[in-house]
C-alpha atoms as a PDB file:
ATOM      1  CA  UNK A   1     113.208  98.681 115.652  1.00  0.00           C
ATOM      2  CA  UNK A   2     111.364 101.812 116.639  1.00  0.00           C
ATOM      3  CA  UNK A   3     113.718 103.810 114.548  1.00  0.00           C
ATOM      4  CA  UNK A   4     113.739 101.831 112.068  1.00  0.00           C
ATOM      5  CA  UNK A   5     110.314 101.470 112.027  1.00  0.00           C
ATOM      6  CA  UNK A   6     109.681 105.635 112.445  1.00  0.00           C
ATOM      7  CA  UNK A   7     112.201 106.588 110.267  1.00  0.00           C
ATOM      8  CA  UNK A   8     114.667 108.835 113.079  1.00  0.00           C
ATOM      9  CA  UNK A   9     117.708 107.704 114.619  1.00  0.00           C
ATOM     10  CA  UNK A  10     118.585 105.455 117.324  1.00  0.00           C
ATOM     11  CA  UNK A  11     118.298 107.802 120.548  1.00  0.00           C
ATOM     12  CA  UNK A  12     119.872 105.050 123.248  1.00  0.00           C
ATOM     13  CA  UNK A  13     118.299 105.368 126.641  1.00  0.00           C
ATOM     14  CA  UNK A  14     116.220 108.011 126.042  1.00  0.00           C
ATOM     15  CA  UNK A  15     113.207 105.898 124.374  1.00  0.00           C
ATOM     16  CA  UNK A  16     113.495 103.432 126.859  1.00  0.00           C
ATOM     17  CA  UNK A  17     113.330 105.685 129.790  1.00  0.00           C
ATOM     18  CA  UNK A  18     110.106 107.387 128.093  1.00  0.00           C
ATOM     19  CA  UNK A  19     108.621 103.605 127.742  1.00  0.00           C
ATOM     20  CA  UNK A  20     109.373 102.823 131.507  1.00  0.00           C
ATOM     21  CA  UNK A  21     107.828 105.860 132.539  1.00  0.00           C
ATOM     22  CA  UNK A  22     104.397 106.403 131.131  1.00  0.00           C
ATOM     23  CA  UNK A  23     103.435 103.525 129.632  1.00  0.00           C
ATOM     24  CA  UNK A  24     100.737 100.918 130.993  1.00  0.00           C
ATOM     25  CA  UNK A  25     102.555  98.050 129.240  1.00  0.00           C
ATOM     26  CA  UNK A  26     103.803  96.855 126.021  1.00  0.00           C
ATOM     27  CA  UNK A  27     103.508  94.321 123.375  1.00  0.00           C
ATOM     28  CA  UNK A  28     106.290  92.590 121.631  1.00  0.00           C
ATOM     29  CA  UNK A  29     106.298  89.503 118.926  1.00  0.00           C
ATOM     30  CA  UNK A  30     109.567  87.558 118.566  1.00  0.00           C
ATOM     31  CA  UNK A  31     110.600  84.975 115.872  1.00  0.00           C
ATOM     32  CA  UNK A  32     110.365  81.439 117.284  1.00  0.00           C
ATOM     33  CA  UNK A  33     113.887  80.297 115.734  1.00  0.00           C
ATOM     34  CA  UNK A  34     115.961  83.229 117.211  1.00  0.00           C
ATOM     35  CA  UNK A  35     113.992  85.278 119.391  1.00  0.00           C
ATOM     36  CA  UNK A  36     114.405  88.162 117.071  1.00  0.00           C
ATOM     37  CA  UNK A  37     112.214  90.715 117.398  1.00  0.00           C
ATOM     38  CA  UNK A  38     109.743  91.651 114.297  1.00  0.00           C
ATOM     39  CA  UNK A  39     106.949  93.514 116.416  1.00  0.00           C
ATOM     40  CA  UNK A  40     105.660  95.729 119.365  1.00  0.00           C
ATOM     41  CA  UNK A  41     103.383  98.478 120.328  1.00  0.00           C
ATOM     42  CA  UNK A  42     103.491 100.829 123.418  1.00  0.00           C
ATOM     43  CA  UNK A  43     100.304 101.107 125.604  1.00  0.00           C
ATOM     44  CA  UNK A  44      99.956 104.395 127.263  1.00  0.00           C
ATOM     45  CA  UNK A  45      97.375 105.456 129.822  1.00  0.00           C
ATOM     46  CA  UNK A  46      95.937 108.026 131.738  1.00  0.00           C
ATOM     47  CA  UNK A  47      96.078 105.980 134.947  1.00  0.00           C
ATOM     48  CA  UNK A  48      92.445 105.478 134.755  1.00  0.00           C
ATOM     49  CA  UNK A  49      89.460 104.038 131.858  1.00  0.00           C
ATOM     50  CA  UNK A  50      91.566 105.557 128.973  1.00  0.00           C
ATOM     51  CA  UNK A  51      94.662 103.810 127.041  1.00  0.00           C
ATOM     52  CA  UNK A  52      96.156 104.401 123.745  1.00  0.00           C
ATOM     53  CA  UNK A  53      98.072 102.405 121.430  1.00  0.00           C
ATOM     54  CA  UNK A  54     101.183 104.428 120.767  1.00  0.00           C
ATOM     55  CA  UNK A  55     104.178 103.157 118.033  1.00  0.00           C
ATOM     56  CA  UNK A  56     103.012 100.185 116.552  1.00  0.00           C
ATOM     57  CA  UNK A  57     105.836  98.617 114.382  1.00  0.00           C
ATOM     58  CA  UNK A  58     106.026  95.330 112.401  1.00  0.00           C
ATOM     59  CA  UNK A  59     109.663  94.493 111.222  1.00  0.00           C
ATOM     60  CA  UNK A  60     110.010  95.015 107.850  1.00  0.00           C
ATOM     61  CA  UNK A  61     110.381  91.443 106.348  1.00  0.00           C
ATOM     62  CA  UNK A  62     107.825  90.159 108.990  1.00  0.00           C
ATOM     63  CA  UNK A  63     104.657  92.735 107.637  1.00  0.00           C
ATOM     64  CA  UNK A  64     101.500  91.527 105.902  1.00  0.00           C
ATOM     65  CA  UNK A  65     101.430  88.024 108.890  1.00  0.00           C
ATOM     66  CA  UNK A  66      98.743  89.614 110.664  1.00  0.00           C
ATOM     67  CA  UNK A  67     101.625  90.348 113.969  1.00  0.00           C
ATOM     68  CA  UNK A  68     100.227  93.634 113.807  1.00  0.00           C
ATOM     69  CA  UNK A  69      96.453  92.449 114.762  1.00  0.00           C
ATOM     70  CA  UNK A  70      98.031  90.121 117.464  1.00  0.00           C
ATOM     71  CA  UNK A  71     100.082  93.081 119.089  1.00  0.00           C
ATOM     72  CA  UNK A  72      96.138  95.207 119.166  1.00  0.00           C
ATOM     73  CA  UNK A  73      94.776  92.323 120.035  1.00  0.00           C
ATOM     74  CA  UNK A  74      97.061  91.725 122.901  1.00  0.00           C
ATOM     75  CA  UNK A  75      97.369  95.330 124.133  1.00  0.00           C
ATOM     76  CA  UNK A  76      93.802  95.100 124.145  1.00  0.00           C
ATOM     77  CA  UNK A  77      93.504  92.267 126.271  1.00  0.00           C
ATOM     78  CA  UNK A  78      96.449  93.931 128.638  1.00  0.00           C
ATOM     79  CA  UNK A  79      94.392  96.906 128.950  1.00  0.00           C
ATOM     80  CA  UNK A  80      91.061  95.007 129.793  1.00  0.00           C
ATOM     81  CA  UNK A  81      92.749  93.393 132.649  1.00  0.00           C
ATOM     82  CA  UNK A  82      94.010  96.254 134.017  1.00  0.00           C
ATOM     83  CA  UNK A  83      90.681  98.233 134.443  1.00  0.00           C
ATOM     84  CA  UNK A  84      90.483 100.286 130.765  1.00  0.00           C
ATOM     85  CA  UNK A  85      86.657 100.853 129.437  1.00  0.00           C
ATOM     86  CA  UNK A  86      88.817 102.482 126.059  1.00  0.00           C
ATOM     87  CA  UNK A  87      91.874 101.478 124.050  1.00  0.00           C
ATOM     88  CA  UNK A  88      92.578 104.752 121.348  1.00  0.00           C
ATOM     89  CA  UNK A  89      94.685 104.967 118.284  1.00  0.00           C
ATOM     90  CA  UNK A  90      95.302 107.691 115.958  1.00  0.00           C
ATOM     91  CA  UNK A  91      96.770 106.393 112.423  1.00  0.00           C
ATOM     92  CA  UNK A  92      97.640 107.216 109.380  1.00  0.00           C
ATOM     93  CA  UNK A  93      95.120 106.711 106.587  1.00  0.00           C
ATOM     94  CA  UNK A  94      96.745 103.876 105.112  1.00  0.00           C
ATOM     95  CA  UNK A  95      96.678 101.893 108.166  1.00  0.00           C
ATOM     96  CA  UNK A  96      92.918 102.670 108.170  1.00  0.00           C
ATOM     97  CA  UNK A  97      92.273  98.627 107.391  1.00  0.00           C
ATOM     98  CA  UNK A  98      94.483  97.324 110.078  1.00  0.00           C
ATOM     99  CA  UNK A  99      92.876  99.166 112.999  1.00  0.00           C
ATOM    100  CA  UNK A 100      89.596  99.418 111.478  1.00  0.00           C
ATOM    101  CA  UNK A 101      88.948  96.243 109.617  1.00  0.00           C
ATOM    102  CA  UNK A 102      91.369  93.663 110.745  1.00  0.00           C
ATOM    103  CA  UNK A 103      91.849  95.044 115.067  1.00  0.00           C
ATOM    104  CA  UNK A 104      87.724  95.704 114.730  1.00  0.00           C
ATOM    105  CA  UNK A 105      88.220  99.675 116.201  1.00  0.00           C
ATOM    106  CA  UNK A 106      85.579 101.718 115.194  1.00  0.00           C
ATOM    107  CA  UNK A 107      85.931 105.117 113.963  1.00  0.00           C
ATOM    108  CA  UNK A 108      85.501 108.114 116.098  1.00  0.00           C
ATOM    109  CA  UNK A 109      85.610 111.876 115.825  1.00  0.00           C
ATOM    110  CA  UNK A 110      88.982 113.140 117.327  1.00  0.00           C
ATOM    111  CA  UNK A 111      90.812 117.037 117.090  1.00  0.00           C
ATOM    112  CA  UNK A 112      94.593 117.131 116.910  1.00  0.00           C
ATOM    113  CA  UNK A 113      96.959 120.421 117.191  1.00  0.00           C
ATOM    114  CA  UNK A 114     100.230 120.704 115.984  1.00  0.00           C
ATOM    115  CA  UNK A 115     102.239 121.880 118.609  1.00  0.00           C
END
């Protein structure tokens, strides 16, 4: 899905082992009937009051069913619990009305480097 979703191809292991190492948690959404899945997002962290949505991805043929507000909305929730005072994102413009008017983030000033 992450491929897919990102537009690179599949790298086997290599994602996974990134995942398992640095992230906080994750998010997934299945479909009921089959347990395919149409959704997840990555939480990062700093190991302290900062984590970061990372790789949100909605299947294509499951988009526009509000899964990707759940999966915020969740991570969210998954952060809270584990001691985060901040959730960040950085998105692309056109996904300025998911995190910003449907997830309820509020903008912020940020820098970014290309490295």
């Amino acid at each position: 899905m992450h491929a897919e979703g990102f537009g690179h191809p599949v790298q086997p292991g290599r994602w996974l082992a990134r995942l398992e190492r640095h992230s906080l948690g994750w998010v997934t959404a299945r479909r009921a009937a089959d347990g395919t899945l149409v959704g997840f997002v990555n939480v990062a962290w700093d190991g302290g009051a900062h984590a970061f949505l990372l790789d949100t991805v909605v299947a294509p043929d499951a988009r526009r069913l509000g899964i990707a507000t759940r999966l915020v909305a969740e991570a969210a929730d998954g952060a809270r619990a584990a001691g985060c005072a901040w959730l960040h994102v950085d998105f692309e413009p056109h996904l300025r009305p998911l995190y910003l008017d449907s997830c309820g983030l509020r903008p912020t000033d940020a820098g970014l480097s290309a490295l």
